[in-house]
Protein backbone atom coordinates (compact mmCIF):
# COMPACT_ATOMS: atom_id res chain seq x y z
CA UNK A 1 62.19 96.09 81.30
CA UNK A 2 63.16 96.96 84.76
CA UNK A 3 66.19 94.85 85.79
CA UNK A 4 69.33 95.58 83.76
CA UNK A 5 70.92 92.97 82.46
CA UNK A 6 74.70 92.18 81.86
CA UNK A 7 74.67 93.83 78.53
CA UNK A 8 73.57 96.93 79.86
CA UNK A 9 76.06 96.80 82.35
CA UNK A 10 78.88 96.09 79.91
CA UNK A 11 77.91 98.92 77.24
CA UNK A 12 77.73 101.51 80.12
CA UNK A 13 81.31 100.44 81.09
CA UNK A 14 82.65 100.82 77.28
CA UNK A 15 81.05 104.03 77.60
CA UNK A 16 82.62 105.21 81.05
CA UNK A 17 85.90 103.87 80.14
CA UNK A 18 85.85 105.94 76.59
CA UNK A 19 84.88 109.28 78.45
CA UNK A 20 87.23 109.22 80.92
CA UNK A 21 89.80 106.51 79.68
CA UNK A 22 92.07 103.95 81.68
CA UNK A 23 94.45 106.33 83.02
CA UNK A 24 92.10 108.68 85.06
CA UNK A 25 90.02 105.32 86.40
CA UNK A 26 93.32 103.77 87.48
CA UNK A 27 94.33 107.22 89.02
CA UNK A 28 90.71 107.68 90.79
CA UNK A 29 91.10 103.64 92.09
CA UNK A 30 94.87 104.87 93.21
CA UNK A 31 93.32 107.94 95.47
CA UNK A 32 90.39 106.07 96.82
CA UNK A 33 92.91 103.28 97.88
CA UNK A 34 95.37 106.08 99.46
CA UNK A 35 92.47 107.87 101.26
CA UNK A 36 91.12 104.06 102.53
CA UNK A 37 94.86 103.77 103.91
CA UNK A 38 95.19 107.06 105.59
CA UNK A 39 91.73 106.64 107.12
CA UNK A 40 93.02 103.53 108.67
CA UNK A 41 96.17 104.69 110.10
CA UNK A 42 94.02 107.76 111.61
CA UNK A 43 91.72 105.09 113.23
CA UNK A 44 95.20 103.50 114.53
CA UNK A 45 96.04 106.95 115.84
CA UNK A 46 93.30 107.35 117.66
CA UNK A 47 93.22 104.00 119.15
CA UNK A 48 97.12 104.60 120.57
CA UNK A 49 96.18 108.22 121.90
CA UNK A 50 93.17 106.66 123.55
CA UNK A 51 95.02 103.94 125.29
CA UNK A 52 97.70 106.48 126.60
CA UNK A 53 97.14 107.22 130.08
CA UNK A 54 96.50 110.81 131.02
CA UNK A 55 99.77 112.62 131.62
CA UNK A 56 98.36 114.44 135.04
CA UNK A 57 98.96 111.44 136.98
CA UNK A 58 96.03 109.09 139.39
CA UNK A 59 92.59 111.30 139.15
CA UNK A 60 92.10 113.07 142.21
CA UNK A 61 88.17 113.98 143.20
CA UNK A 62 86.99 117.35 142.46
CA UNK A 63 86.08 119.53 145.65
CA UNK A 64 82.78 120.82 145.87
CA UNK A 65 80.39 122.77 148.04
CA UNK A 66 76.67 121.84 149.07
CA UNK A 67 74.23 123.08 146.85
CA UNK A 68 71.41 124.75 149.12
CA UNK A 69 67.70 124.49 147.60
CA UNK A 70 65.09 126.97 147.80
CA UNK A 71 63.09 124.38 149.77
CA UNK A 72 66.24 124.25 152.47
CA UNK A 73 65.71 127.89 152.62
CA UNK A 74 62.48 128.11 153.57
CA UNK A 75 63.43 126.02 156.07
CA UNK A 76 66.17 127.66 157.27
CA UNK A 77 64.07 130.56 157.32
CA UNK A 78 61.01 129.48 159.47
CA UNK A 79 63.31 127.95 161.89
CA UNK A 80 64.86 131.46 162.70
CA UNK A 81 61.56 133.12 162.80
């Protein structure tokens, strides 16, 4: 009683294909196969744009200042005192 067998299968695919009828199935299979092919060429996209190189040119390192720690000024500090 709990697996379905083919007949069940086959009378709830009369019964989807009377409520809704060939033409909208073939039009829903049509959209799901356009949106499969758009989401590829998007994944294509983004492969291209990600091989690019960056437009600025070579990286160049970023300059920066020490960071001083409230333990370095203590010490700082003490040594003045």
């Amino acid at each position: 009683m709990g697996g379905a067998s083919i007949w069940h299968w086959v009378i709830v695919g009369i019964i989807v294909m009377l409520l809704f009828g060939r033409g909208k199935i073939s039009d829903l299979m049509g959209d799901v196969a356009k949106g499969i092919k758009s989401f590829k060429k998007g994944m294509q996209d983004d492969d291209e744009v990600a091989a690019a190189p960056p437009a600025g040119g070579a990286a160049r390192p970023l300059d920066h200042q020490p960071v001083t720690t409230p333990s370095q000024l203590k010490t700082g500090a003490e040594q003045k005192v």
